[in-house]
N, C-alpha and C. Protein backbone atom coordinates (compact mmCIF):
# COMPACT_ATOMS: atom_id res chain seq x y z
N UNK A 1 82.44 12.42 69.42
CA UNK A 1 82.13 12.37 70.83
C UNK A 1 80.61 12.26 70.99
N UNK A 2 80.18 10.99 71.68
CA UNK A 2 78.64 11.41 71.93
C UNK A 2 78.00 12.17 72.71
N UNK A 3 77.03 12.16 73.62
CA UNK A 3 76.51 13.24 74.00
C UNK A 3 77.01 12.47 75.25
N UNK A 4 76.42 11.38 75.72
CA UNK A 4 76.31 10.46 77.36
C UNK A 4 78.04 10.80 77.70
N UNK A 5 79.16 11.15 76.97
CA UNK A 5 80.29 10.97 77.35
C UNK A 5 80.36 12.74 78.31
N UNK A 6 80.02 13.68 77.35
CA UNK A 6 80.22 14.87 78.06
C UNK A 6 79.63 15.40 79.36
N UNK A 7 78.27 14.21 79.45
CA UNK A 7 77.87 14.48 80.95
C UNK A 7 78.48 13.78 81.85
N UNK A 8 79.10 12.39 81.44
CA UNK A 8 79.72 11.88 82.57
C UNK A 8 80.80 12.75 83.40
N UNK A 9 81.37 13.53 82.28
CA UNK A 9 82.94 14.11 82.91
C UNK A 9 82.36 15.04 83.89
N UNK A 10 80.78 15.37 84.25
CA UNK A 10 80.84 16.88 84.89
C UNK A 10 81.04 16.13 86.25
N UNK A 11 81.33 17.34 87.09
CA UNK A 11 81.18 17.31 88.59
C UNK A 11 79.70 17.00 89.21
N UNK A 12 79.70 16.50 90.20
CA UNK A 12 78.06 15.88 90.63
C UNK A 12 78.14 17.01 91.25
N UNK A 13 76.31 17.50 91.49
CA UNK A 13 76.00 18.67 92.09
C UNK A 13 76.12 18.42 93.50
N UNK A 14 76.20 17.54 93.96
CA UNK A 14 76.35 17.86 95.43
C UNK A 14 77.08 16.68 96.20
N UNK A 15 77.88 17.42 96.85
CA UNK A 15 78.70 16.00 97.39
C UNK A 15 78.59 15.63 99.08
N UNK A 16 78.52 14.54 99.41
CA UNK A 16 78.08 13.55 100.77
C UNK A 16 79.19 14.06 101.84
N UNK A 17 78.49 14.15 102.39
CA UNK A 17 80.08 14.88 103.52
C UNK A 17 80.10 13.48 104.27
N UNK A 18 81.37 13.36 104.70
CA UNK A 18 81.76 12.15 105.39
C UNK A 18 81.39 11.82 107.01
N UNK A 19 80.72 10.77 107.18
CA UNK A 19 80.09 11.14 109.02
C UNK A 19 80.71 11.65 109.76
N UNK A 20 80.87 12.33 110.65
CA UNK A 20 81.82 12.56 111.75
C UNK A 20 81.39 12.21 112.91
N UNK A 21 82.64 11.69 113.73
CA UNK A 21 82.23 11.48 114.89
C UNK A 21 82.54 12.61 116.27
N UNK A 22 81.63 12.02 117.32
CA UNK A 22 81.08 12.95 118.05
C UNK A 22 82.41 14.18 118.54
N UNK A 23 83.59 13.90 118.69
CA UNK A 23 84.37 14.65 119.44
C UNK A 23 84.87 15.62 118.44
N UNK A 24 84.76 15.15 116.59
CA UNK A 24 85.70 15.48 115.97
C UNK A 24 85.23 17.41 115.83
N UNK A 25 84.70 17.89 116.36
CA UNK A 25 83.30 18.99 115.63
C UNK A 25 84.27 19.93 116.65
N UNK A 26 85.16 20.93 116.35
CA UNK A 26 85.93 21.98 117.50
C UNK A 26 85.18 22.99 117.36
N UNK A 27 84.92 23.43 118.57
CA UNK A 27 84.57 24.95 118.76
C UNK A 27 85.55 25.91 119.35
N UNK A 28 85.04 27.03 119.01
CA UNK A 28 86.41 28.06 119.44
C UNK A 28 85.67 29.13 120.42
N UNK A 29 85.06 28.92 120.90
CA UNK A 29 84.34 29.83 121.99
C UNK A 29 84.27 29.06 123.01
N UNK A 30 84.57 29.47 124.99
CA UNK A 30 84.16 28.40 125.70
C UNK A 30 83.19 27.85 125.91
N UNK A 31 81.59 28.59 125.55
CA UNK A 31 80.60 28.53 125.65
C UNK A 31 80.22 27.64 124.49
N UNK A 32 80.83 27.78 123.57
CA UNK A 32 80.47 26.33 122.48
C UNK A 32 80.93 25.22 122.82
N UNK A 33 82.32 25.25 123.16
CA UNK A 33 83.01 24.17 123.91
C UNK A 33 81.86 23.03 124.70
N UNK A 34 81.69 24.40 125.86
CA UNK A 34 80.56 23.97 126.81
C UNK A 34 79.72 23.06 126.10
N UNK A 35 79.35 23.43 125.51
CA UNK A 35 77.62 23.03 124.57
C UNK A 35 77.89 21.51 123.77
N UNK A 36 79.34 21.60 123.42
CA UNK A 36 79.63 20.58 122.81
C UNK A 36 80.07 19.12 123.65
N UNK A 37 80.83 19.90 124.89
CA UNK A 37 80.70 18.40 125.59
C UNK A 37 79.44 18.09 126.22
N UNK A 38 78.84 19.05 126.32
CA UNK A 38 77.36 18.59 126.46
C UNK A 38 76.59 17.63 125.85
N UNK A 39 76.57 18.35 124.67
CA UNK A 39 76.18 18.08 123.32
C UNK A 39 76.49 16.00 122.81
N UNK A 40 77.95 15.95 123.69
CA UNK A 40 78.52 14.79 123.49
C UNK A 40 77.70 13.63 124.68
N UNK A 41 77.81 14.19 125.74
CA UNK A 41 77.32 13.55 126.72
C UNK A 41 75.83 13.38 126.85
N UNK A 42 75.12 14.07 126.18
CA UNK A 42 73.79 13.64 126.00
C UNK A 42 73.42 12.63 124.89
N UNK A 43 74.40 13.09 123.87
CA UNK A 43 74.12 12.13 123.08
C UNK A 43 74.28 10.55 123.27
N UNK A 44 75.49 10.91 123.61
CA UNK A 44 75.84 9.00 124.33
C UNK A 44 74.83 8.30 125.15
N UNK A 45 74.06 8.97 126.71
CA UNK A 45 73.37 8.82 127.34
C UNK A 45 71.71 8.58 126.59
N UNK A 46 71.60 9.32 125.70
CA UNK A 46 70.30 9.17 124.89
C UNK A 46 70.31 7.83 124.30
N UNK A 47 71.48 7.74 123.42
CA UNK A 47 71.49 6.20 122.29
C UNK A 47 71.40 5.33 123.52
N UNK A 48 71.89 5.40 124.41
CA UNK A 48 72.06 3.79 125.18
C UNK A 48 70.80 4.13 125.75
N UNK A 49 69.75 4.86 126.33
CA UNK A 49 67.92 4.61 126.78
C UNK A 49 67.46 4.01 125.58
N UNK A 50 67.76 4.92 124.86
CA UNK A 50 67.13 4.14 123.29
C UNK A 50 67.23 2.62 123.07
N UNK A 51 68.41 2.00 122.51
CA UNK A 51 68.79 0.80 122.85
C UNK A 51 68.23 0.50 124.20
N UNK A 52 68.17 0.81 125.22
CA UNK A 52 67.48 0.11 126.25
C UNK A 52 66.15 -0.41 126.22
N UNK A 53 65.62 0.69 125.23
CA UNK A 53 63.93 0.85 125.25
C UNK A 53 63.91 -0.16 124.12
N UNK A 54 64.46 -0.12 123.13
CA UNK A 54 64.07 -1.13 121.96
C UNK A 54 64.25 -2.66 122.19
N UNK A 55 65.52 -2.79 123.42
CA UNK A 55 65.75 -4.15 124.05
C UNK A 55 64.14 -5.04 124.25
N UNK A 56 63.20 -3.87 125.05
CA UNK A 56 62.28 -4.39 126.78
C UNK A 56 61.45 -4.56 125.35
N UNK A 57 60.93 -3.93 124.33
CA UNK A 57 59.95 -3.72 123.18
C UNK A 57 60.25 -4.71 122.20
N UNK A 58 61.15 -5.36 122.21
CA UNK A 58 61.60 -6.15 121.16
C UNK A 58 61.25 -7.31 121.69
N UNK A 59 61.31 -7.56 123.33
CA UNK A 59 61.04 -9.12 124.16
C UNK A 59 59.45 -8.89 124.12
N UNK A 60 58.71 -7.78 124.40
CA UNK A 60 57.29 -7.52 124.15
C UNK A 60 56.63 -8.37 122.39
N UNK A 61 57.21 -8.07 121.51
CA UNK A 61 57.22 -7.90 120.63
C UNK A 61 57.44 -9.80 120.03
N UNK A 62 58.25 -10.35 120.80
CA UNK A 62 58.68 -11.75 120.44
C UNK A 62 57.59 -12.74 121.26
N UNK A 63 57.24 -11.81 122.58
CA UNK A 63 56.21 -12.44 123.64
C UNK A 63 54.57 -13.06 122.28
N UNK A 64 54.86 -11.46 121.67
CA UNK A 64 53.39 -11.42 120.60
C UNK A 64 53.26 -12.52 120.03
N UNK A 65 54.50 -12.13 119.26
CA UNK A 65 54.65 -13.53 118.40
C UNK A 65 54.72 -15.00 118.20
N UNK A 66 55.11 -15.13 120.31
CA UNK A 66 54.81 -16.92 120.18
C UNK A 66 53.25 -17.06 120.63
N UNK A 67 52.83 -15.56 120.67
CA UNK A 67 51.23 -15.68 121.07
C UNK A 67 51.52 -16.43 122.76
N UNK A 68 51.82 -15.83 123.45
CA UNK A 68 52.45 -16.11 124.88
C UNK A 68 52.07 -15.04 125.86
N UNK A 69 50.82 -14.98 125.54
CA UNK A 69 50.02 -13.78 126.16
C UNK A 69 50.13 -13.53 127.89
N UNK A 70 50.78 -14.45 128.44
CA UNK A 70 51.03 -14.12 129.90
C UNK A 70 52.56 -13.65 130.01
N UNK A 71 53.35 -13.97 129.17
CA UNK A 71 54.65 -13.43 128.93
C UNK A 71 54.69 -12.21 128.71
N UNK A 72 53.64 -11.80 127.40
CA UNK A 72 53.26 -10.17 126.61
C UNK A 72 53.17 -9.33 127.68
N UNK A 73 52.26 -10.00 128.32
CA UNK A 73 51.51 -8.66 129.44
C UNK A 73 52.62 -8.30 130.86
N UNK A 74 53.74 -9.45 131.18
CA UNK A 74 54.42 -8.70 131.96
C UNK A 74 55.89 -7.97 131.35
N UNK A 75 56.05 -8.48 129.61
CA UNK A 75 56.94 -7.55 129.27
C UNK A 75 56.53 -6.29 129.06
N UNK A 76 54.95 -5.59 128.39
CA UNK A 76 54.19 -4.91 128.41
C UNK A 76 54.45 -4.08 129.30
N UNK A 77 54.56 -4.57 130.50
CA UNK A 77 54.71 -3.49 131.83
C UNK A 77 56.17 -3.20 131.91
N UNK A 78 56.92 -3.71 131.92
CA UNK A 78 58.66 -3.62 131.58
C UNK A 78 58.50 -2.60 130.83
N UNK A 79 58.30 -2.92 129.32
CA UNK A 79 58.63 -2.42 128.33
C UNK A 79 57.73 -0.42 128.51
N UNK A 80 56.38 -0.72 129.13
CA UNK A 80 55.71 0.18 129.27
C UNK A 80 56.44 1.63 130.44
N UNK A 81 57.25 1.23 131.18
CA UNK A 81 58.21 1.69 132.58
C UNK A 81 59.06 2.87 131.58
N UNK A 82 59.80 1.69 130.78
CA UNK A 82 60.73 1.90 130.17
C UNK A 82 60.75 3.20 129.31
N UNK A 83 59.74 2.93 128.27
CA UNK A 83 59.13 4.07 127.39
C UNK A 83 58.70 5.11 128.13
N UNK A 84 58.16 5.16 129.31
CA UNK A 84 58.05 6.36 129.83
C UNK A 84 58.51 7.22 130.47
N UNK A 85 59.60 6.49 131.06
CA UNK A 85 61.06 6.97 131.59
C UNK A 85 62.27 7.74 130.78
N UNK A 86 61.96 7.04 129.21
CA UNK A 86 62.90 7.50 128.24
C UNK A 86 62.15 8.56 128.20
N UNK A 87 60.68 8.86 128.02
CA UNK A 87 60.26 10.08 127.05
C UNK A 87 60.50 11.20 128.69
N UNK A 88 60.08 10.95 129.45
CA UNK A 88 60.22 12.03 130.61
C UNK A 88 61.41 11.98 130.95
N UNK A 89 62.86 12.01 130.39
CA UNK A 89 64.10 12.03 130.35
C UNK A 89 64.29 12.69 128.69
N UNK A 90 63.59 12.44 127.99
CA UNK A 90 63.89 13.60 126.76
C UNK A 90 64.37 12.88 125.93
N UNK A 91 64.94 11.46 125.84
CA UNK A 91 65.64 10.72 125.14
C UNK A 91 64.51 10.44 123.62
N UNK A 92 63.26 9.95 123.99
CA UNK A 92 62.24 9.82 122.80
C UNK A 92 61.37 11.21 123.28
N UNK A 93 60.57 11.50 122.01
CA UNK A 93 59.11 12.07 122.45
C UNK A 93 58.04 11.77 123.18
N UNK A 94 57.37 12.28 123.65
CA UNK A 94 56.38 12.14 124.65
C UNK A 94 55.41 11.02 123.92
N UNK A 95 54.58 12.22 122.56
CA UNK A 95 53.77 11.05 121.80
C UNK A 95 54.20 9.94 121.12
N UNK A 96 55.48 9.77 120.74
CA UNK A 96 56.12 8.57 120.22
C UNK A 96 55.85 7.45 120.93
N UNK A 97 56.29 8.21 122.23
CA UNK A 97 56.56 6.51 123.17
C UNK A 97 54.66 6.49 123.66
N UNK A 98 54.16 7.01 123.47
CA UNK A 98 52.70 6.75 123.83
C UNK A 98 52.09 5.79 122.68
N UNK A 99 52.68 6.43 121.63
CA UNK A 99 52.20 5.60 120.84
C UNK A 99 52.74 4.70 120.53
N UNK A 100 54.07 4.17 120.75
CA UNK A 100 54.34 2.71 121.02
C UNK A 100 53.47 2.12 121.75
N UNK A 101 53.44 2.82 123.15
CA UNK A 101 53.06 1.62 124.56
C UNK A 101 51.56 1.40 124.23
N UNK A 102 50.68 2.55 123.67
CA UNK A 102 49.18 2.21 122.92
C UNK A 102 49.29 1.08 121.58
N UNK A 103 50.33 0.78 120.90
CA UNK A 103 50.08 0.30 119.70
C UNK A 103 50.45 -1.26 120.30
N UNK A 104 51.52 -1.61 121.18
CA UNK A 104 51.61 -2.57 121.68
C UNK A 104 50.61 -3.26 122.79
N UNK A 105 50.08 -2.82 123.54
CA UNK A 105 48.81 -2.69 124.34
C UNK A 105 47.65 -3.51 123.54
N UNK A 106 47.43 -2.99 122.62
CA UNK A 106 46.27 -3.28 121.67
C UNK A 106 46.58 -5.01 121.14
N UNK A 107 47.61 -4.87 120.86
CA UNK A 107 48.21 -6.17 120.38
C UNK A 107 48.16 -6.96 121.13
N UNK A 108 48.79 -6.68 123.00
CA UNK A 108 48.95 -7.58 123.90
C UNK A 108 47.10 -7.99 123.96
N UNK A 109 46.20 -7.08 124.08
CA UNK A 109 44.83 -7.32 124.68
C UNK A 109 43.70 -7.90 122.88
N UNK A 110 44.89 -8.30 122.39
CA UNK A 110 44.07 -8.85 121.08
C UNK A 110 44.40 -10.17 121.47
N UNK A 111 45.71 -10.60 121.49
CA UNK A 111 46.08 -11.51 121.64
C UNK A 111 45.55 -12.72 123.40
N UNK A 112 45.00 -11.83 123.97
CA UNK A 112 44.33 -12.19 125.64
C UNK A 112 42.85 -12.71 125.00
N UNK A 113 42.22 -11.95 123.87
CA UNK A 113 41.11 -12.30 123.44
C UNK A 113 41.04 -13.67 122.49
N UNK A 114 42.37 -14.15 122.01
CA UNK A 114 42.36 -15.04 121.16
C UNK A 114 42.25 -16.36 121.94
């Protein structure tokens, strides 16, 4: 027997738990209950701002790229609404989305200079 055979047979140290989805998670208290359809309904409501926000940032983002600097600057403001609405709704962080709408900004007013 070689050696590589006796390690294959062991058990792996740690095993991947399988995703679950949002409803599958029971609680047995009403107050968890509570928390959990909560828990459910925020989540849903969060992913779709998100996806909303990456939509307006992604047309910002394509504006850059055909170098279409009058396009940039009014998705900029779209996209800029957007991000700040998500973060003062809780969906992103405050400094995240700042520092999107600053990192895109810079880009739009590089591209005004070209």
């Amino acid at each position: 027997m070689s050696a590589g055979t006796a390690l294959d047979n062991r058990a792996p140290a740690f095993t991947l738990r399988p995703s679950r989805k949002l409803e599958e998670i029971v609680a047995n208290h009403p107050s968890a209950q509570k928390r959990n359809r909560q828990r459910v309904k925020r989540t849903l409501r969060n992913r779709s701002v998100r996806s909303a926000v990456r939509s307006e940032v992604k047309v910002v983002r394509t504006a850059i790229a055909s170098k279409d600097a009058k396009a940039a600057k009014t998705a900029l403001l779209e996209a800029t609404v957007a991000l700040d609405k998500a973060a003062s709704k809780g969906a992103l962080h405050p400094k995240a989305a700042s520092r999107q709408v600053s990192r895109l900004a810079a880009q739009v007013h590089k591209l005004g200079k070209a």
